[in-house]
N, C-alpha and C. Protein backbone atom coordinates (compact mmCIF):
# COMPACT_ATOMS: atom_id res chain seq x y z
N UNK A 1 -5.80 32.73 -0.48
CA UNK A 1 -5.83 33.46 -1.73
C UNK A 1 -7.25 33.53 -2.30
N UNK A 2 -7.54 32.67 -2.38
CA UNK A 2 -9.42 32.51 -2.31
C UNK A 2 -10.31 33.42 -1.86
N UNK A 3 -10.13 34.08 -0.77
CA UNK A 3 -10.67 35.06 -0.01
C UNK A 3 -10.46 36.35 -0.68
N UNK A 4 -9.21 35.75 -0.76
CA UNK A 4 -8.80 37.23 -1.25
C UNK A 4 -9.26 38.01 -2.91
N UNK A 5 -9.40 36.84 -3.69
CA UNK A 5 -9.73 37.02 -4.54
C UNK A 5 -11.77 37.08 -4.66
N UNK A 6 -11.85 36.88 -3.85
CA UNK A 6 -13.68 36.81 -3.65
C UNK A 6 -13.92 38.38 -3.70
N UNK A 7 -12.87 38.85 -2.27
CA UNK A 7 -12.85 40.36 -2.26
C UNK A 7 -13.06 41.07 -3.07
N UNK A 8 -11.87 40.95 -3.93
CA UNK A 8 -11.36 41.63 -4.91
C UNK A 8 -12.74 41.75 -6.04
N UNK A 9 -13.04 40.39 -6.55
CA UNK A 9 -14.24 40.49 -7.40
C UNK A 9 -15.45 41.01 -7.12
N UNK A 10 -15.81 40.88 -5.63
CA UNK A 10 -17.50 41.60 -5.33
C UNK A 10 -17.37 42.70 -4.89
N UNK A 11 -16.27 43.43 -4.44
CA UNK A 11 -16.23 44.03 -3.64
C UNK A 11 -15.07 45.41 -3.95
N UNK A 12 -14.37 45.13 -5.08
CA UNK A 12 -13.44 45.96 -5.23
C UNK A 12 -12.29 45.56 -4.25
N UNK A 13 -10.84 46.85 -5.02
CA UNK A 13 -9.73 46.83 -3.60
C UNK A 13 -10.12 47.50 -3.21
N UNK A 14 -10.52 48.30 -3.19
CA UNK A 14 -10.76 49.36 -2.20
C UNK A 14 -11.62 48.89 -0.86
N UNK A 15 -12.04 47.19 -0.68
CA UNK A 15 -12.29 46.59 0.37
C UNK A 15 -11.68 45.88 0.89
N UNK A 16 -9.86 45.71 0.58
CA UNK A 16 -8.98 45.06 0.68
C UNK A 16 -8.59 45.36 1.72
N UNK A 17 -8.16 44.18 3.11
CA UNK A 17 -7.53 44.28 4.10
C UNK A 17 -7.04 43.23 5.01
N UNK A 18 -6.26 42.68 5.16
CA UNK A 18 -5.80 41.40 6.56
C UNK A 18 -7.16 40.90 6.82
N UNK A 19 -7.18 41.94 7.65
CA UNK A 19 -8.81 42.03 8.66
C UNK A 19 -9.93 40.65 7.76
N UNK A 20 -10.34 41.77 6.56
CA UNK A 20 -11.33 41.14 6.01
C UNK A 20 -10.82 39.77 5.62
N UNK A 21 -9.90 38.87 4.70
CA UNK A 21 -9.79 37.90 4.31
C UNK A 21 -9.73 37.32 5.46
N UNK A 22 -9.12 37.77 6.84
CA UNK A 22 -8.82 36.59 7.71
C UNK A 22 -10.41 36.27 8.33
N UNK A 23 -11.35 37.39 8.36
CA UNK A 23 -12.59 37.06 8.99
C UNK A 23 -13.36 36.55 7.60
N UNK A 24 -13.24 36.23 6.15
CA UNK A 24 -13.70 35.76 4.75
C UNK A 24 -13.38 34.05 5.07
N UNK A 25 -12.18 34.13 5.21
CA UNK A 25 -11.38 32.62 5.36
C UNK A 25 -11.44 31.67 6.21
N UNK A 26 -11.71 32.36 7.54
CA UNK A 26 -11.96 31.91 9.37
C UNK A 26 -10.11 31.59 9.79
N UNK A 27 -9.26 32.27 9.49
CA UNK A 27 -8.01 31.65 9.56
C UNK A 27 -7.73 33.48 10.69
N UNK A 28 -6.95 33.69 11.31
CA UNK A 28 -6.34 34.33 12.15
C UNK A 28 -5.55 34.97 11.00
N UNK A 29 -5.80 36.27 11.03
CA UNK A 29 -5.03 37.77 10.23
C UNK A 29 -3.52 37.75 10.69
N UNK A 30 -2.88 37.25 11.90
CA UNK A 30 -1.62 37.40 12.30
C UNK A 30 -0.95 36.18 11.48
N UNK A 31 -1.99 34.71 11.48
CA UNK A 31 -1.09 33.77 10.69
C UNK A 31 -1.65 33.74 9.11
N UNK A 32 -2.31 34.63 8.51
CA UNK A 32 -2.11 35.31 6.93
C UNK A 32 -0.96 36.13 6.70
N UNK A 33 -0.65 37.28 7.96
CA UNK A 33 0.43 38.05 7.47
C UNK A 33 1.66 37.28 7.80
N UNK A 34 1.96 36.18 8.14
CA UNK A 34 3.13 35.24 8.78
C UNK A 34 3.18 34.69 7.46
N UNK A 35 2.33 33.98 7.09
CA UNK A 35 2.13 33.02 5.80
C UNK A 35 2.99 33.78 4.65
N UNK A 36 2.13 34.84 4.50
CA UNK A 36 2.29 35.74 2.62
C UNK A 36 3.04 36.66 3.15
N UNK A 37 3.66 36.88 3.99
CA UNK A 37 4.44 37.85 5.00
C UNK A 37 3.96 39.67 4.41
N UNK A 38 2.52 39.65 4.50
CA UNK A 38 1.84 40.40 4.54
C UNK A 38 1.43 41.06 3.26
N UNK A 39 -0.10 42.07 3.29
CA UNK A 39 -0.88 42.15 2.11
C UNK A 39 -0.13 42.69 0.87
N UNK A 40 0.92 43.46 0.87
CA UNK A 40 1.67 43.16 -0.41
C UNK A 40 2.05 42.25 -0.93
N UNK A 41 2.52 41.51 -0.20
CA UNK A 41 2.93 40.18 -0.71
C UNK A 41 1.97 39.10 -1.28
N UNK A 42 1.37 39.53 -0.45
CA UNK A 42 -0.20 38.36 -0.66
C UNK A 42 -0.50 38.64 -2.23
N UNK A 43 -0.72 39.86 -2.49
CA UNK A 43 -1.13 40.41 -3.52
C UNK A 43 -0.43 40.71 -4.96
N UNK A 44 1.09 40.68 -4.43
CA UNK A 44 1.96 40.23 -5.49
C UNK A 44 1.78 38.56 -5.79
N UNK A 45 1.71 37.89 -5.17
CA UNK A 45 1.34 36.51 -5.54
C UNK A 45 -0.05 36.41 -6.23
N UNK A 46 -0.92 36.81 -5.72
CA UNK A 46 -1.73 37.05 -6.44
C UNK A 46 -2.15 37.35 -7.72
N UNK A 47 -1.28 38.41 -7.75
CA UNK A 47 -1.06 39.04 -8.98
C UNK A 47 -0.58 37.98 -10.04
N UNK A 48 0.80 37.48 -9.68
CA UNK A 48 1.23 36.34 -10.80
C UNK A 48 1.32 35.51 -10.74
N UNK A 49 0.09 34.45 -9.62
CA UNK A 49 -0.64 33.38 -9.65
C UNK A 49 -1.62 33.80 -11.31
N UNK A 50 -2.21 34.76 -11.21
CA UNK A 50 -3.42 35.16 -12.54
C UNK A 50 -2.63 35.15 -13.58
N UNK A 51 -1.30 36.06 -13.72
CA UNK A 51 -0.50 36.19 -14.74
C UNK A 51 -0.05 35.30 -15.34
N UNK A 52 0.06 34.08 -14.35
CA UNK A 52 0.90 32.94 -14.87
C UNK A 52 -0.26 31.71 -15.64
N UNK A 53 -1.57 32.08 -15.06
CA UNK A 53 -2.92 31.24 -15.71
C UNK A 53 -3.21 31.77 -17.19
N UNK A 54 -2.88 32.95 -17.10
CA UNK A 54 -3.55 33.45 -18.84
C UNK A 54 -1.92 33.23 -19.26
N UNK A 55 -0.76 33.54 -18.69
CA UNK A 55 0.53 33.27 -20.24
C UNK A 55 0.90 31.81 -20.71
N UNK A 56 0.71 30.96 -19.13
CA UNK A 56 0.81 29.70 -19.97
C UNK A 56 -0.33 28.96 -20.24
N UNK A 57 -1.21 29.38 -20.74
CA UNK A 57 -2.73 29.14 -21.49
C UNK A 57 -2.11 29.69 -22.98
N UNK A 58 -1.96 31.42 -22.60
CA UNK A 58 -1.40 31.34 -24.50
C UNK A 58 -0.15 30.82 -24.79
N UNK A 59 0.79 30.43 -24.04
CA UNK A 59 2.09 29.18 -24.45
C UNK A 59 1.91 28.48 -25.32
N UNK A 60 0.65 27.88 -24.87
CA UNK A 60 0.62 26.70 -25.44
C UNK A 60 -0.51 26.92 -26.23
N UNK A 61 -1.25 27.33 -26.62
CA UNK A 61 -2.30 28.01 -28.14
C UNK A 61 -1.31 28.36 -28.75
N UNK A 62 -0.39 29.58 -28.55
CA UNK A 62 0.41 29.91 -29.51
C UNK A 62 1.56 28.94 -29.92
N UNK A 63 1.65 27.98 -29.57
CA UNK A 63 2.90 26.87 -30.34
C UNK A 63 2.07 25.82 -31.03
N UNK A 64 0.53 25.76 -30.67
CA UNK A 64 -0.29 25.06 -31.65
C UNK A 64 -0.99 25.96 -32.77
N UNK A 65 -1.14 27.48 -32.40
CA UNK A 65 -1.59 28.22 -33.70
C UNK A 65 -0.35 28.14 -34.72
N UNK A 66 1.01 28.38 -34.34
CA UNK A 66 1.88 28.13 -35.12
C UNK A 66 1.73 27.13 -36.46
N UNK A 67 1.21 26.17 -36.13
CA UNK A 67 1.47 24.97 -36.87
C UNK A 67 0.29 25.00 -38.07
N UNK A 68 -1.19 25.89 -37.90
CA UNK A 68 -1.89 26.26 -38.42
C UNK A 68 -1.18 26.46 -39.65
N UNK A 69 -2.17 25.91 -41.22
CA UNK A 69 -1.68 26.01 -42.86
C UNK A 69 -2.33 27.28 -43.37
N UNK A 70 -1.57 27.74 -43.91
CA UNK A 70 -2.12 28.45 -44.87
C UNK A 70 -2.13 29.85 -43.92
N UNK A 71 -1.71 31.11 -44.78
CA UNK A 71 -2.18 32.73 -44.06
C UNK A 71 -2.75 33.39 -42.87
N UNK A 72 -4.13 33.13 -43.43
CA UNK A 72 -5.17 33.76 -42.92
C UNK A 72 -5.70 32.49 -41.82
N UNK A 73 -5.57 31.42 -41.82
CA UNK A 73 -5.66 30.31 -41.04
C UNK A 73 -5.01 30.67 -39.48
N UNK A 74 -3.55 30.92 -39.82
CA UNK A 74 -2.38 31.00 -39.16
C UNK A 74 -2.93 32.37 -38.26
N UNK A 75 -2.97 33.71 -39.10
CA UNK A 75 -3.64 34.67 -38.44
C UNK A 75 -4.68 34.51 -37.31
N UNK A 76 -6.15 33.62 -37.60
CA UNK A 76 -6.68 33.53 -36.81
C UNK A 76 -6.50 32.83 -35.91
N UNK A 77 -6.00 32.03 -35.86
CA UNK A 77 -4.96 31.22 -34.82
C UNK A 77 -4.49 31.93 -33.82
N UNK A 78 -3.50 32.54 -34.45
CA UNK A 78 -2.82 33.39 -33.46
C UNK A 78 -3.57 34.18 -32.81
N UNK A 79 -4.42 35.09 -33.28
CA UNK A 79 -5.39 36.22 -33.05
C UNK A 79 -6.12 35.31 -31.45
N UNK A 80 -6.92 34.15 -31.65
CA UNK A 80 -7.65 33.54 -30.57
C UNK A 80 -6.27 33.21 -29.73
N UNK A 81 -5.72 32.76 -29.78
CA UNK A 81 -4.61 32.11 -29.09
C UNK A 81 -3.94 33.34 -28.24
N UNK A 82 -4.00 34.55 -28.41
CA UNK A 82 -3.94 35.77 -27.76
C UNK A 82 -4.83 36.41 -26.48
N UNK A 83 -6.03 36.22 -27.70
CA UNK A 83 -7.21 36.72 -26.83
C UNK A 83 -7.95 35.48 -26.19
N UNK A 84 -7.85 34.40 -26.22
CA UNK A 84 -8.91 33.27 -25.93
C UNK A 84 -8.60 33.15 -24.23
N UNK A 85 -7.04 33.47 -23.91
CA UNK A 85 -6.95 33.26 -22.63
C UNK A 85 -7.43 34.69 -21.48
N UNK A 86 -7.37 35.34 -22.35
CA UNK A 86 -8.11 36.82 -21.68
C UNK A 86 -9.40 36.37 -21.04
N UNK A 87 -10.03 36.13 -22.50
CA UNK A 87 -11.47 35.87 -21.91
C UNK A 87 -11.97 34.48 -21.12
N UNK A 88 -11.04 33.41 -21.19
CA UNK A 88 -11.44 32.46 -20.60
C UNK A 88 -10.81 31.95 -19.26
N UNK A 89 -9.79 32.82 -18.49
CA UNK A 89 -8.64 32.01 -17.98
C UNK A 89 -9.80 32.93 -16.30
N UNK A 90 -9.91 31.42 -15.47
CA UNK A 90 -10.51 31.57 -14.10
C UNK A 90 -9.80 31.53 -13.45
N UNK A 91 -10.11 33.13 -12.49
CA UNK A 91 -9.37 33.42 -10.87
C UNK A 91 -9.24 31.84 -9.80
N UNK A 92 -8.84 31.48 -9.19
CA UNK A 92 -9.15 30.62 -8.18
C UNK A 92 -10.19 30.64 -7.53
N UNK A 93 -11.00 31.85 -7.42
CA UNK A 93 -12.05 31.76 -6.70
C UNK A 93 -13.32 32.02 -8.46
N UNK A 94 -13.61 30.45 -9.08
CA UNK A 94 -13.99 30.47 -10.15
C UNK A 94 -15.45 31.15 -10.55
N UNK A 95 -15.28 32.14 -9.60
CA UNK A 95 -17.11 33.24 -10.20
C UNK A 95 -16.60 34.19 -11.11
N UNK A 96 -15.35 34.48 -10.88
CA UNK A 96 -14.34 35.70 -11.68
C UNK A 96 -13.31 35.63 -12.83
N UNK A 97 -12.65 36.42 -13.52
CA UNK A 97 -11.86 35.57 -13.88
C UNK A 97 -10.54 36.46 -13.98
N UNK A 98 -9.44 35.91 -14.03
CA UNK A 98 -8.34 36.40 -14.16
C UNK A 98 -8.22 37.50 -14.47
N UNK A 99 -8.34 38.33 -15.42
CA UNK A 99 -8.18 39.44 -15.74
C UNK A 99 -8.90 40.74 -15.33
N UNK A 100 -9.45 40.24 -14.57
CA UNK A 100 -10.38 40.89 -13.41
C UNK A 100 -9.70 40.99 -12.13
N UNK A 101 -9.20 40.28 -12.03
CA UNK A 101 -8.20 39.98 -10.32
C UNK A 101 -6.92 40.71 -10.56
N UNK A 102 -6.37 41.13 -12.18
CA UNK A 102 -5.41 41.58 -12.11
C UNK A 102 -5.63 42.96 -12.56
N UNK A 103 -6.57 43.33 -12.62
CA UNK A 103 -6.82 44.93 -12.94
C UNK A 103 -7.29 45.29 -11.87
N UNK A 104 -7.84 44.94 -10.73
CA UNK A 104 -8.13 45.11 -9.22
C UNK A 104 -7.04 45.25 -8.47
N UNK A 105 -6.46 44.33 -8.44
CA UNK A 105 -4.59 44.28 -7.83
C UNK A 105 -3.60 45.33 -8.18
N UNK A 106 -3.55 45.16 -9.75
CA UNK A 106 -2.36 46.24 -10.11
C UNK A 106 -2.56 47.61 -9.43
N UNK A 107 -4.03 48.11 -9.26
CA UNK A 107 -3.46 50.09 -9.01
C UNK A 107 -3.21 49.76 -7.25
N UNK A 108 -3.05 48.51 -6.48
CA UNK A 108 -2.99 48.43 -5.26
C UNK A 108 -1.30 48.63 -4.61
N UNK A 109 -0.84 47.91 -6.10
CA UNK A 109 1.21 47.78 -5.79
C UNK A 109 2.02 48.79 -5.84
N UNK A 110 2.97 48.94 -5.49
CA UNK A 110 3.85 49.84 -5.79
C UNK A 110 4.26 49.57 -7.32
N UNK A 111 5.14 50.43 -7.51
CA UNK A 111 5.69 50.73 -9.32
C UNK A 111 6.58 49.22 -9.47
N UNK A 112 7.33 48.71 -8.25
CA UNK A 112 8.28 48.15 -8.66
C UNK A 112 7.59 46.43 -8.79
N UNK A 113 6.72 46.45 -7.86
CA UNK A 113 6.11 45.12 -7.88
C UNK A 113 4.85 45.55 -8.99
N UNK A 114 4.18 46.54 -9.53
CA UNK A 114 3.48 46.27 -10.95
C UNK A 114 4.60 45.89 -11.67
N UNK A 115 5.67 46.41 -12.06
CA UNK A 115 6.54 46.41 -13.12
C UNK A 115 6.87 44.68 -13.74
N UNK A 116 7.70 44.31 -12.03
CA UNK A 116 7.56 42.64 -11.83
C UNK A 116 6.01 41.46 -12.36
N UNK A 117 5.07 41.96 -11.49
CA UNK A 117 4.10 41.56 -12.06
C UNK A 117 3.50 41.72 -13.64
N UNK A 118 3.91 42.51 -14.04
CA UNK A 118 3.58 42.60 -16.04
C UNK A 118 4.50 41.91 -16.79
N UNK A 119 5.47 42.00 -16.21
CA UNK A 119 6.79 41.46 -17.04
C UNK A 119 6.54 40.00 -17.91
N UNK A 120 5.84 39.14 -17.19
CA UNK A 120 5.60 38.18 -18.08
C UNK A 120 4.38 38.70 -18.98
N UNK A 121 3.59 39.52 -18.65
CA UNK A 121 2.36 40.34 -20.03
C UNK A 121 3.43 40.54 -20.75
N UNK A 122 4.02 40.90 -20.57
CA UNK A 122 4.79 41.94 -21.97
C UNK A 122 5.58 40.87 -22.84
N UNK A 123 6.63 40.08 -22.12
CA UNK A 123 6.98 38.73 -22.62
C UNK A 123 6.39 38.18 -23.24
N UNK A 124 4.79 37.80 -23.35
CA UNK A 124 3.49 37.30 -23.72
C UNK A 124 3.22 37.82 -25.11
N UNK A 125 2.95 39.48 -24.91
CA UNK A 125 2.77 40.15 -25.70
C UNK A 125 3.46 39.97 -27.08
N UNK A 126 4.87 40.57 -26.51
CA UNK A 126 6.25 40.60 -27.65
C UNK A 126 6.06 39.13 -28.53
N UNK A 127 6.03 37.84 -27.89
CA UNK A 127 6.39 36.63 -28.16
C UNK A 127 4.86 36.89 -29.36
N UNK A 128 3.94 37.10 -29.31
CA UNK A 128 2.74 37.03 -29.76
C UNK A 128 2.48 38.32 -31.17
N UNK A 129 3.28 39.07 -31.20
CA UNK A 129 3.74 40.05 -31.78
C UNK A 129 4.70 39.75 -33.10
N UNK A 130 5.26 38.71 -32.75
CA UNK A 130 6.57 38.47 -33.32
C UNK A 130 6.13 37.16 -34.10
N UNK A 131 5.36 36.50 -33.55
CA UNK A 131 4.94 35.15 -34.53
C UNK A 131 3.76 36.09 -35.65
N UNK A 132 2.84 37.16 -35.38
CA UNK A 132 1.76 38.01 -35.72
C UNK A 132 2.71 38.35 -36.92
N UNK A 133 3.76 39.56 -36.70
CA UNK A 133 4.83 39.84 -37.68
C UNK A 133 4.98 39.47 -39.13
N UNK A 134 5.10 38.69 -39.16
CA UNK A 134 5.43 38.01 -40.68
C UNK A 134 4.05 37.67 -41.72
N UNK A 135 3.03 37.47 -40.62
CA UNK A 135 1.74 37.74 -41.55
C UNK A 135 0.67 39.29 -41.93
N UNK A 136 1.63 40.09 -41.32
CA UNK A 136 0.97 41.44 -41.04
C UNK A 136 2.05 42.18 -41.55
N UNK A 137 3.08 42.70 -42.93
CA UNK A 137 3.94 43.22 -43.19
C UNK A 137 3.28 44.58 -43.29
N UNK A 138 2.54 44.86 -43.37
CA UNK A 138 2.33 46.35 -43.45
C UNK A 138 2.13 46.89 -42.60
N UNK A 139 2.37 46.38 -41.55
CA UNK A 139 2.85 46.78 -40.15
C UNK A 139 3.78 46.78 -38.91
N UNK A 140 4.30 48.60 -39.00
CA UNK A 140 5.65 48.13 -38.62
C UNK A 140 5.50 47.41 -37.00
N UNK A 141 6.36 47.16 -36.72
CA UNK A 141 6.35 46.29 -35.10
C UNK A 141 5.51 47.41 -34.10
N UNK A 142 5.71 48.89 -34.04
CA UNK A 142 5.68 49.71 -33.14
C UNK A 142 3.59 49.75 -32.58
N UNK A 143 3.03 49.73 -34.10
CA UNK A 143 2.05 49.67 -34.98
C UNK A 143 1.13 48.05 -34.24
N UNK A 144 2.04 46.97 -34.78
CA UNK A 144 1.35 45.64 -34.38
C UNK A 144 1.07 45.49 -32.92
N UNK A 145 2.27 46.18 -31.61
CA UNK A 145 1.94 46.69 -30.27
C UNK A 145 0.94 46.76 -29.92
N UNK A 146 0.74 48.27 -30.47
CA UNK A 146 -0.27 49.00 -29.75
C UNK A 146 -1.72 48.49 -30.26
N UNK A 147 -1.79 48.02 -30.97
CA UNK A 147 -3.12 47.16 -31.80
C UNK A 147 -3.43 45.49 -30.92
N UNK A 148 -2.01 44.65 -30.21
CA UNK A 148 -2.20 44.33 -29.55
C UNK A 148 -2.77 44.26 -28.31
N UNK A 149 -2.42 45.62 -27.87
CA UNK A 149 -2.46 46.04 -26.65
C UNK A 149 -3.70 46.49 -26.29
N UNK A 150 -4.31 46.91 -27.16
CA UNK A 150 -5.92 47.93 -27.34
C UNK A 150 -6.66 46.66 -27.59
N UNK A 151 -6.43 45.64 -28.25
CA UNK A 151 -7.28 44.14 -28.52
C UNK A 151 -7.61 43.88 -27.05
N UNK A 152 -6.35 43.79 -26.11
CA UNK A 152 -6.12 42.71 -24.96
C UNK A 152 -7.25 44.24 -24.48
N UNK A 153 -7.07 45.19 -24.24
CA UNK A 153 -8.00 46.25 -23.39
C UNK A 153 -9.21 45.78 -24.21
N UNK A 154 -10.03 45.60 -25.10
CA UNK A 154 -10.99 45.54 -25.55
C UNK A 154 -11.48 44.51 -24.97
N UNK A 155 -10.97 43.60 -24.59
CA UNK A 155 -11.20 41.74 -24.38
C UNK A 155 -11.57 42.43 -22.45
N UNK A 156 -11.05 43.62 -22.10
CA UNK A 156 -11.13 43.55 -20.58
C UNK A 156 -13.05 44.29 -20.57
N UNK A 157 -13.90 44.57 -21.31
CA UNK A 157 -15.48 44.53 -21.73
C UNK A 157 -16.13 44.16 -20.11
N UNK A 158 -16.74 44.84 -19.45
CA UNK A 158 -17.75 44.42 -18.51
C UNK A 158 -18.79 44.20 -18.84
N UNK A 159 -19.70 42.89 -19.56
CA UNK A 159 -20.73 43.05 -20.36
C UNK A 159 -21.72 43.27 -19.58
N UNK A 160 -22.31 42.95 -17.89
CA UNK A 160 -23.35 43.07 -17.31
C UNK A 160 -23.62 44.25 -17.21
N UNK A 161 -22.85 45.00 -16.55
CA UNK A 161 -23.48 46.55 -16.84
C UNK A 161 -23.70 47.16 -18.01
N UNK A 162 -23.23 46.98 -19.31
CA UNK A 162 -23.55 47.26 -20.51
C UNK A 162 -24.63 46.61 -20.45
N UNK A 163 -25.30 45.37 -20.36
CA UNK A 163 -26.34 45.01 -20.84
C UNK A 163 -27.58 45.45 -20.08
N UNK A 164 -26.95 45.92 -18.64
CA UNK A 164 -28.18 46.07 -17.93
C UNK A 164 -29.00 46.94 -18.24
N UNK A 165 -27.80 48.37 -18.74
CA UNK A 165 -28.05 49.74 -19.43
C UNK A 165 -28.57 49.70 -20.91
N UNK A 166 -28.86 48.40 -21.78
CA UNK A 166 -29.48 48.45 -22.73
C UNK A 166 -28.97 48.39 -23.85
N UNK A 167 -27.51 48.32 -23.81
CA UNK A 167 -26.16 48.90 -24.74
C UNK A 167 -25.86 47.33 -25.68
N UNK A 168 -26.55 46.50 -25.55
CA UNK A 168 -26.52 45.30 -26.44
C UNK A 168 -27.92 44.79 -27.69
N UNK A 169 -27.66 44.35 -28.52
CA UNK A 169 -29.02 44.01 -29.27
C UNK A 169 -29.40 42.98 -28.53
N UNK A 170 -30.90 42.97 -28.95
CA UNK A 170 -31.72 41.40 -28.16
C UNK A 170 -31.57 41.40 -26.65
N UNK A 171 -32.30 42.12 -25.87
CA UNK A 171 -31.94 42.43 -24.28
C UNK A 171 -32.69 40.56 -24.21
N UNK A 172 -32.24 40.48 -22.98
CA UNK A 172 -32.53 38.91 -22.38
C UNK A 172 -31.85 38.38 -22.82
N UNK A 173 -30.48 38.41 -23.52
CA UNK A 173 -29.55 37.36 -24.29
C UNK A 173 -29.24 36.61 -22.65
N UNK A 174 -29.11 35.26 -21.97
CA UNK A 174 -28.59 35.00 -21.32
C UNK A 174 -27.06 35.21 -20.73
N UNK A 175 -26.34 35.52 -20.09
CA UNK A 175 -24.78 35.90 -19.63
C UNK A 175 -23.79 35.40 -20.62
N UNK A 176 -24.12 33.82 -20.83
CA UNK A 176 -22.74 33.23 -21.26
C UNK A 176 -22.77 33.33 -23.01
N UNK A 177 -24.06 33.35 -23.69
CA UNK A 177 -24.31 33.65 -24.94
C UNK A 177 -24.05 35.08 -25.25
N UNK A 178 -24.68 35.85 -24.61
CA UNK A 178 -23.96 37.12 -24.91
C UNK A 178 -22.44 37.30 -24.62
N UNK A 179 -21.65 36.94 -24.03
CA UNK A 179 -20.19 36.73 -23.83
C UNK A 179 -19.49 35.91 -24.85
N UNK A 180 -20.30 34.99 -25.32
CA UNK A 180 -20.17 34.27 -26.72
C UNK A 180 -19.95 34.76 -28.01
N UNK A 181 -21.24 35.59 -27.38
CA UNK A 181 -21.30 36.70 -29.11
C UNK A 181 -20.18 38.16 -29.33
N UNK A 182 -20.20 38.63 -28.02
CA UNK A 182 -19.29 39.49 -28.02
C UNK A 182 -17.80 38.93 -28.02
N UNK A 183 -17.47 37.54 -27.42
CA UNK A 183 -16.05 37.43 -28.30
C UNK A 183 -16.50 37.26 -29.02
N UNK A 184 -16.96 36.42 -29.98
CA UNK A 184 -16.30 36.41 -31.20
C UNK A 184 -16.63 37.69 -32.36
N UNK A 185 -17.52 38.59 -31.65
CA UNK A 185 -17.10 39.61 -32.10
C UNK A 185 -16.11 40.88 -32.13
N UNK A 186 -15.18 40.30 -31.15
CA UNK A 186 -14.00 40.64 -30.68
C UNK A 186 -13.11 40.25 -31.92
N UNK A 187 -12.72 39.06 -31.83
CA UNK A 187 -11.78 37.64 -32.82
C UNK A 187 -12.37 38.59 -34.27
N UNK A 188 -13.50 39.14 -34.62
CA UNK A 188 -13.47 39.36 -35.97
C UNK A 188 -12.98 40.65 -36.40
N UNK A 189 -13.16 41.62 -34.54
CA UNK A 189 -12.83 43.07 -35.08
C UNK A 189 -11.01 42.73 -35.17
N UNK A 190 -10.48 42.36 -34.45
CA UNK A 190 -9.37 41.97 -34.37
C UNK A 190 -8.72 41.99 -35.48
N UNK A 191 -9.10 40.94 -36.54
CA UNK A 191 -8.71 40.43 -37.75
C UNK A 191 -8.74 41.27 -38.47
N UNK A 192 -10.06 42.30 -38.54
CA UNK A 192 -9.93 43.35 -39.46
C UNK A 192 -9.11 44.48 -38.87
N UNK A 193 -8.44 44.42 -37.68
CA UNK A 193 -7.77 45.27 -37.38
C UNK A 193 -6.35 45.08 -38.05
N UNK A 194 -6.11 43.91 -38.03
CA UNK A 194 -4.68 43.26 -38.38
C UNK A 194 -4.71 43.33 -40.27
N UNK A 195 -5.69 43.64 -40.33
CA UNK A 195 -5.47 43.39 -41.69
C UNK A 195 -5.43 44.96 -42.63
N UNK A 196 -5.59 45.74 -41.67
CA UNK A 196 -5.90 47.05 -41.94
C UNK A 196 -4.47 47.87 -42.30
N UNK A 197 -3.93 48.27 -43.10
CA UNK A 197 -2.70 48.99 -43.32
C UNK A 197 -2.47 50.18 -42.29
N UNK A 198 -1.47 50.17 -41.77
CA UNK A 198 -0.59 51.38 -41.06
C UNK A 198 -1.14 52.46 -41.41
């Protein structure tokens, strides 16, 4: 899976094949497709090996943002506890990270194995939606969604090529400081998103 995910990150799917991971790995392509009983499969695992690193990361933020006092406390809580695993949750092969391995994968599956593979996103989502709810009344559920949903796309940001192209203040910010600054300038647009009336 390692290999496979190396692929995926330097290289795109579109360099995806038996072939390559088994000559990435040094393991024989006939006993990879025996193993994962071949590259769909491989890649559906794949898929919700990542899925399953960022939902139970926010599991468990979101049953400790819960407990957060007071409003606006509670809000930001939740808000990081959403997005914190986006941006922080590492592929197995740790140069990449999750949400990278699964936006590479997904346009590779068929409809029925994306569908399978999101199912816990959306579970994620809803569950995260629904605790959000009660501090966000001026927004109906349909509303708090799609504001979710455009957060989690915002959090998917390629900052190196933006920065290379000039598209950040203070060029030379080092990688992980500028990734610093842009979440949490994420976490703030967020908040003012949530706080923004229908």
């Amino acid at each position: 899976m390692s290999a496979t995910e190396q692929i995926l990150l330097e290289q795109g799917s579109h360099s995806i094949s038996i072939r390559r991971i088994a000559t990435l790995s040094g393991v024989n392509s006939a006993l990879i497709s025996y193993h994962f009983g071949g590259l769909d499969a491989l890649l559906q695992q794949l898929l919700e090996r990542n899925v399953d690193a960022i939902c139970d990361l926010r599991d468990v933020q979101l049953a400790a943002a819960g407990k957060a006092r007071g409003r606006e406390a509670r809000l930001e809580a939740l808000v990081r506890a959403y997005l914190d695993p986006l941006w922080s949750t590492r592929s197995i092969h740790h140069e990449g990270s999750a949400r990278k391995v699964i936006r590479e994968v997904l346009p590779l599956l068929g409809a029925a194995q994306r569908r399978r593979g999101v199912a816990r996103i959306n579970e994620s989502v809803n569950e995260t939606a629904r605790l959000i709810a009660p501090l966000t009344p001026h927004l109906t559920g349909d509303q708090l969604l799609v504001r979710l949903r455009l957060l989690a796309e915002a959090s998917n940001i390629q900052l190196q090529p933006l920065a290379r192209m000039g598209l950040f203040p203070s060029p030379g910010i080092p990688q992980d400081q500028l990734s610093q600054n842009v979440h949490a300038e994420l976490i703030r647009m967020a908040l003012g998103t949530l706080h923004q009336a229908g």
